[in-house]
N, C-alpha and C. Protein backbone atom coordinates (compact mmCIF):
# COMPACT_ATOMS: atom_id res chain seq x y z
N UNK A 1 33.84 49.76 19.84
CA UNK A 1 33.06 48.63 20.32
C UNK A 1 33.98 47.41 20.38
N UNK A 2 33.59 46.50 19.30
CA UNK A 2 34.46 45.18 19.31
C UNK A 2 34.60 44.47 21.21
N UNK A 3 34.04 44.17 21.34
CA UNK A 3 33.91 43.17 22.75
C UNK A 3 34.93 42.16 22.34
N UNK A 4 35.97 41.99 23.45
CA UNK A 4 36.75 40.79 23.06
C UNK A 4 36.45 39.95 24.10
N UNK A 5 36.19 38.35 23.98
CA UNK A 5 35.98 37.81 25.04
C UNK A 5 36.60 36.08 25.26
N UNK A 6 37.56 36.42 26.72
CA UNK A 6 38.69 35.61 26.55
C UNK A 6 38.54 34.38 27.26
N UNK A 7 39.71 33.40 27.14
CA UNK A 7 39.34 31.83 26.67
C UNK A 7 39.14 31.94 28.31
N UNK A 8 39.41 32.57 29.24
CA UNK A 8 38.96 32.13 30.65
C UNK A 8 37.56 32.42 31.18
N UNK A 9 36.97 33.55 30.27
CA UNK A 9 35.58 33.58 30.32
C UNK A 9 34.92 32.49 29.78
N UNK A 10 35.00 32.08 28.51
CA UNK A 10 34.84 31.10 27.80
C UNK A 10 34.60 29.54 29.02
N UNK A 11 35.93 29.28 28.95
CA UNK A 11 36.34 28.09 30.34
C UNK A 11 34.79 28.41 31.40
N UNK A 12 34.66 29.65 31.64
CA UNK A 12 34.28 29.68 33.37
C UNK A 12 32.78 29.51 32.99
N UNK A 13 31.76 30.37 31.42
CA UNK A 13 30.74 30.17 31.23
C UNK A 13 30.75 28.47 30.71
N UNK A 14 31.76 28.01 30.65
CA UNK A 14 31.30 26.44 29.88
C UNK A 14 30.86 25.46 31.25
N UNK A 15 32.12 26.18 32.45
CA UNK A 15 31.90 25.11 33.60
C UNK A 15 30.22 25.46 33.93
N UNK A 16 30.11 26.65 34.20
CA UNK A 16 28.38 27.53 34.61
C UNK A 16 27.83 26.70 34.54
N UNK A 17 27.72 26.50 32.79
CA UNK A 17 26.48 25.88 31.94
C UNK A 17 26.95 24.43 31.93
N UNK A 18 27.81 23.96 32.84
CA UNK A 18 28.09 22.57 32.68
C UNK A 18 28.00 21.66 31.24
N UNK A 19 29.04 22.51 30.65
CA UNK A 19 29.09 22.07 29.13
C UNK A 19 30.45 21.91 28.76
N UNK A 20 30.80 20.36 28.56
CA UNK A 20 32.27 20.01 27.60
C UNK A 20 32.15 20.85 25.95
N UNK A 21 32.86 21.87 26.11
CA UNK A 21 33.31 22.34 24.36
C UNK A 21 34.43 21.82 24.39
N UNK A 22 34.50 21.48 22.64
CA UNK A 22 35.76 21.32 21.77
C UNK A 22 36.21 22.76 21.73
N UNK A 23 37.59 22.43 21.28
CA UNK A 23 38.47 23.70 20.70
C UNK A 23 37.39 24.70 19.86
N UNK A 24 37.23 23.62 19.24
CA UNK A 24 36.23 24.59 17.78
C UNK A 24 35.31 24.85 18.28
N UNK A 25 34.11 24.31 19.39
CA UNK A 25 32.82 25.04 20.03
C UNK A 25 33.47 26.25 20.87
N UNK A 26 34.32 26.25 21.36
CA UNK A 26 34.60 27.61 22.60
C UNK A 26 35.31 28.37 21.78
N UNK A 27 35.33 28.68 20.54
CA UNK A 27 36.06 29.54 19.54
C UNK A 27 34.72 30.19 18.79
N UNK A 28 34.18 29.37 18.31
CA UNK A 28 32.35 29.49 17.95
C UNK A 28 31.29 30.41 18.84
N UNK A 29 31.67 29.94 20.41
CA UNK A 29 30.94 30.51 21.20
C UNK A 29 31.50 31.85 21.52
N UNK A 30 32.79 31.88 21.43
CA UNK A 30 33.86 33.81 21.58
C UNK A 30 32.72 34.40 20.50
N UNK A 31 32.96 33.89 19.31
CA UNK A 31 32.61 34.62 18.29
C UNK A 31 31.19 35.12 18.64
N UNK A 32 30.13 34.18 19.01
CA UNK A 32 28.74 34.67 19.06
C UNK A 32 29.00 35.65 20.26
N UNK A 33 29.26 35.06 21.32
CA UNK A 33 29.15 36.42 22.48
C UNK A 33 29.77 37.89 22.31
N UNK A 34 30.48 37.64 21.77
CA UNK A 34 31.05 38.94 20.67
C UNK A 34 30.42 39.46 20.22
N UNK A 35 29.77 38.80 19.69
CA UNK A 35 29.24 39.48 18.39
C UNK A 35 27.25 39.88 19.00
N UNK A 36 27.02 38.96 20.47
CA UNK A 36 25.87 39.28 20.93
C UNK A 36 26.26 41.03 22.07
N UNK A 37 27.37 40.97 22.69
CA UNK A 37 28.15 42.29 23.26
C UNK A 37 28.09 43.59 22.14
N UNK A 38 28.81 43.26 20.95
CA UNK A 38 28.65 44.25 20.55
C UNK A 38 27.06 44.86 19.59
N UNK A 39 26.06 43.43 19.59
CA UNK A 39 24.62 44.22 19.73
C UNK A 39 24.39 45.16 20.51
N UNK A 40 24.56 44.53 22.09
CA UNK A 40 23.97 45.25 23.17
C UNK A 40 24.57 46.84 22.95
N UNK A 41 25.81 46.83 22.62
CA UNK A 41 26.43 48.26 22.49
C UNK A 41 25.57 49.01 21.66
N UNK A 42 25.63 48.47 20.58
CA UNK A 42 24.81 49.00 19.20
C UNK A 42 23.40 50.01 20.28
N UNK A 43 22.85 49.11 20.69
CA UNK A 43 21.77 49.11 21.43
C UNK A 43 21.39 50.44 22.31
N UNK A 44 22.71 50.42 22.94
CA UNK A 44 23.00 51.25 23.98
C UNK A 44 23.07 52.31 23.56
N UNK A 45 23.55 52.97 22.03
CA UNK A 45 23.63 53.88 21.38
C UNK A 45 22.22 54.85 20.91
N UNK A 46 21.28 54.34 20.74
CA UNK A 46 20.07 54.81 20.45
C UNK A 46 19.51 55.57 21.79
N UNK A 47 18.95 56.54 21.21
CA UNK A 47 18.00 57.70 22.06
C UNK A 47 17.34 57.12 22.88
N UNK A 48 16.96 56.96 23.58
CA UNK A 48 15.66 56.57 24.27
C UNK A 48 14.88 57.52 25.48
N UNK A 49 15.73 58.71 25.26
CA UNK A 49 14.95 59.75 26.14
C UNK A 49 13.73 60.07 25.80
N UNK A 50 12.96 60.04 26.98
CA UNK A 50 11.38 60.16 26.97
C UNK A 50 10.58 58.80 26.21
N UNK A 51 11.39 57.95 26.23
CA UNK A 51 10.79 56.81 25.80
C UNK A 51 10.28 55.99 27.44
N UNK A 52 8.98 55.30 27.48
CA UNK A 52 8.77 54.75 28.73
C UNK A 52 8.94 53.27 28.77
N UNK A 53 9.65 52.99 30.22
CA UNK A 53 9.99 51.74 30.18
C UNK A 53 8.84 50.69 30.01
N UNK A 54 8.84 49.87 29.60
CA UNK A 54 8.13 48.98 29.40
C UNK A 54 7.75 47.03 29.57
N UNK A 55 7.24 46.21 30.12
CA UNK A 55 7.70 44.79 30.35
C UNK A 55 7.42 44.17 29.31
N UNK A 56 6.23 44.43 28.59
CA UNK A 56 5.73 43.48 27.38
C UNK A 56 5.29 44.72 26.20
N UNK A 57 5.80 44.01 25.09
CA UNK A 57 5.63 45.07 23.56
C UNK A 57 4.16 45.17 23.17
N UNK A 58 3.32 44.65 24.21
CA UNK A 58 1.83 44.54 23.63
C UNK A 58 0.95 44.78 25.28
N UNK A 59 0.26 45.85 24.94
CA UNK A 59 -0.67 45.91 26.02
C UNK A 59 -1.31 44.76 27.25
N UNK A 60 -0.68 44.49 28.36
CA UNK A 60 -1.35 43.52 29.12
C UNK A 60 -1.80 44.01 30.36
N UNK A 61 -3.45 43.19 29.95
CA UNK A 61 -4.20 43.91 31.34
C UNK A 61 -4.12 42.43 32.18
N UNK A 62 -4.09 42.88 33.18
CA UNK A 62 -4.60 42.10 34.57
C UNK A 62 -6.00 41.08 34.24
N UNK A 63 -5.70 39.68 33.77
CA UNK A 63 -7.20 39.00 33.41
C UNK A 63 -7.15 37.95 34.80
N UNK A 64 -7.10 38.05 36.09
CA UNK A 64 -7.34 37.17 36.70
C UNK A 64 -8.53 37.92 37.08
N UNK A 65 -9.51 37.01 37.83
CA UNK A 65 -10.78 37.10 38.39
C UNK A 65 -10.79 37.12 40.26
N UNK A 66 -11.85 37.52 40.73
CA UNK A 66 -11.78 37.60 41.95
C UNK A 66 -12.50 36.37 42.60
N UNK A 67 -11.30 36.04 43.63
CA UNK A 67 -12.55 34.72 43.86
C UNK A 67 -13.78 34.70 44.85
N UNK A 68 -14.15 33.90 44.23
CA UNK A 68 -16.09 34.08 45.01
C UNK A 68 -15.92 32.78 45.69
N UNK A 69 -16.37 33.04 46.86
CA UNK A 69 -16.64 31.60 47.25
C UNK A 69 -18.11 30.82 47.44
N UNK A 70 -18.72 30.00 47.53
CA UNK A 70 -19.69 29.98 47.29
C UNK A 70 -19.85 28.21 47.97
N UNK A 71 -20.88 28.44 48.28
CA UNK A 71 -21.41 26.57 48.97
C UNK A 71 -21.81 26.24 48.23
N UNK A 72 -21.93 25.91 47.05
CA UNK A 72 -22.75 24.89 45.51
C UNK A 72 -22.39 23.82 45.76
N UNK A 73 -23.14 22.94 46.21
CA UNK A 73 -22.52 21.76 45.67
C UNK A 73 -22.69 20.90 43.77
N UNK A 74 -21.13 20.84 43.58
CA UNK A 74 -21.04 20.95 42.05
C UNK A 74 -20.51 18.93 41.73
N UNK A 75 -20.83 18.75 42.57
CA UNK A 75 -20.04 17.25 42.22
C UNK A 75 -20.77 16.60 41.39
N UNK A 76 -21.89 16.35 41.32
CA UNK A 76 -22.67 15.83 40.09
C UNK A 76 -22.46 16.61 38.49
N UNK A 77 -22.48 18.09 38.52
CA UNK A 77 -21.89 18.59 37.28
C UNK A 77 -20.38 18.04 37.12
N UNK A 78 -19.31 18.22 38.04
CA UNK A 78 -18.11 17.49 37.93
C UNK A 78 -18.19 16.61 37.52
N UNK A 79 -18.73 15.23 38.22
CA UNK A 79 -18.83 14.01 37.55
C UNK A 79 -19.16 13.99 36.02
N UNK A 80 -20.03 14.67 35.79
CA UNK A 80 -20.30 14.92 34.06
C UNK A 80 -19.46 14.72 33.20
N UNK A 81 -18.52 15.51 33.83
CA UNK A 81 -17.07 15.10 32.53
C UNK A 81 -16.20 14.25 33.00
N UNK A 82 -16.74 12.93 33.65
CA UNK A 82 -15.66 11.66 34.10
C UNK A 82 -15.96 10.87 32.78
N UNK A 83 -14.87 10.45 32.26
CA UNK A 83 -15.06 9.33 31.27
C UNK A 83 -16.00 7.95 31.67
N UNK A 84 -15.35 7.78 33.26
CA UNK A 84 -15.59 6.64 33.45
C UNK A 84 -16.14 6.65 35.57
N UNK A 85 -17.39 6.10 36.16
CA UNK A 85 -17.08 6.73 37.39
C UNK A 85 -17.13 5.61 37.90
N UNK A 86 -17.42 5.48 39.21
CA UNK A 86 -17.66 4.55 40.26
C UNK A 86 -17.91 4.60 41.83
N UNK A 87 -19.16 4.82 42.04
CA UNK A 87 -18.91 5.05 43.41
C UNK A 87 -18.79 6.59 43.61
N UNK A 88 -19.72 7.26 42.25
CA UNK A 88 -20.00 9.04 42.58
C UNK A 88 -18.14 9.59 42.59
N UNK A 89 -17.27 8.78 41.96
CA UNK A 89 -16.05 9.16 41.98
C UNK A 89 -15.72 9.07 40.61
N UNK A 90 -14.23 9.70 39.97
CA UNK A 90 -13.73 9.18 38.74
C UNK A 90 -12.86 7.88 39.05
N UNK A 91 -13.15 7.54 37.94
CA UNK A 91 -12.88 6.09 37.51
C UNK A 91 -11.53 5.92 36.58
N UNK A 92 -10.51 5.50 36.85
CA UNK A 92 -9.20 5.78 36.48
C UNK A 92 -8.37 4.73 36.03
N UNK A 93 -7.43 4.88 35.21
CA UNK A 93 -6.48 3.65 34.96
C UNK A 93 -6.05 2.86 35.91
N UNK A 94 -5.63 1.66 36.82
CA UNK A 94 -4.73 1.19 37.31
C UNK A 94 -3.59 1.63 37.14
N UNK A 95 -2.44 2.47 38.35
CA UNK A 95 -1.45 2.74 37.50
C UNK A 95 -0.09 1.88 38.03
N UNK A 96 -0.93 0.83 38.86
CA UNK A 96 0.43 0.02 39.58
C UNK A 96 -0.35 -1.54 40.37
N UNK A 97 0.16 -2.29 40.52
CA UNK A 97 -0.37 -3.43 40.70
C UNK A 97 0.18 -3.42 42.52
């Protein structure tokens, strides 16, 4: 294993991420990506035959709804939850003179 990863990778992910490192941050950052490479290896090592791929570690169903359309007129329930109205409208901060 051991991933070695060199100061021109280093250089080229710092320009990427548009990030000034010190000496000592792009020596810091070898070390973690190193050391995140040779996870992935680790990783890579385990069985996974007959295991099924998967997107999320927890069951997710489909919760959107279908839309209905419908002629209600709802503007008076709307208005209900205006703090403040005027004119069958909401009623709002000034946000500029």
């Amino acid at each position: 294993m051991a991933n070695v990863i060199s100061d021109e990778t280093i250089e080229y992910v710092g320009i990427l991420a548009k990030l000034e490192l010190s000496g000592e941050e792009k020596e810091k950052a070898k070390k973690d990506m190193e050391s995140m490479l040779d996870y992935v290896d680790k990783l890579n090592e385990l069985d996974t035959e007959g295991v099924e791929p998967m997107s999320h570690v927890f069951k997710v169903n489909n919760v959107f709804r279908e839309d209905v359309v419908t002629n209600e007129d709802t503007h008076e329930l709307i208005l209900k939850n205006a703090p403040q109205q005027k004119e069958n409208q909401f009623k709002v901060p000034k946000t500029f003179d």
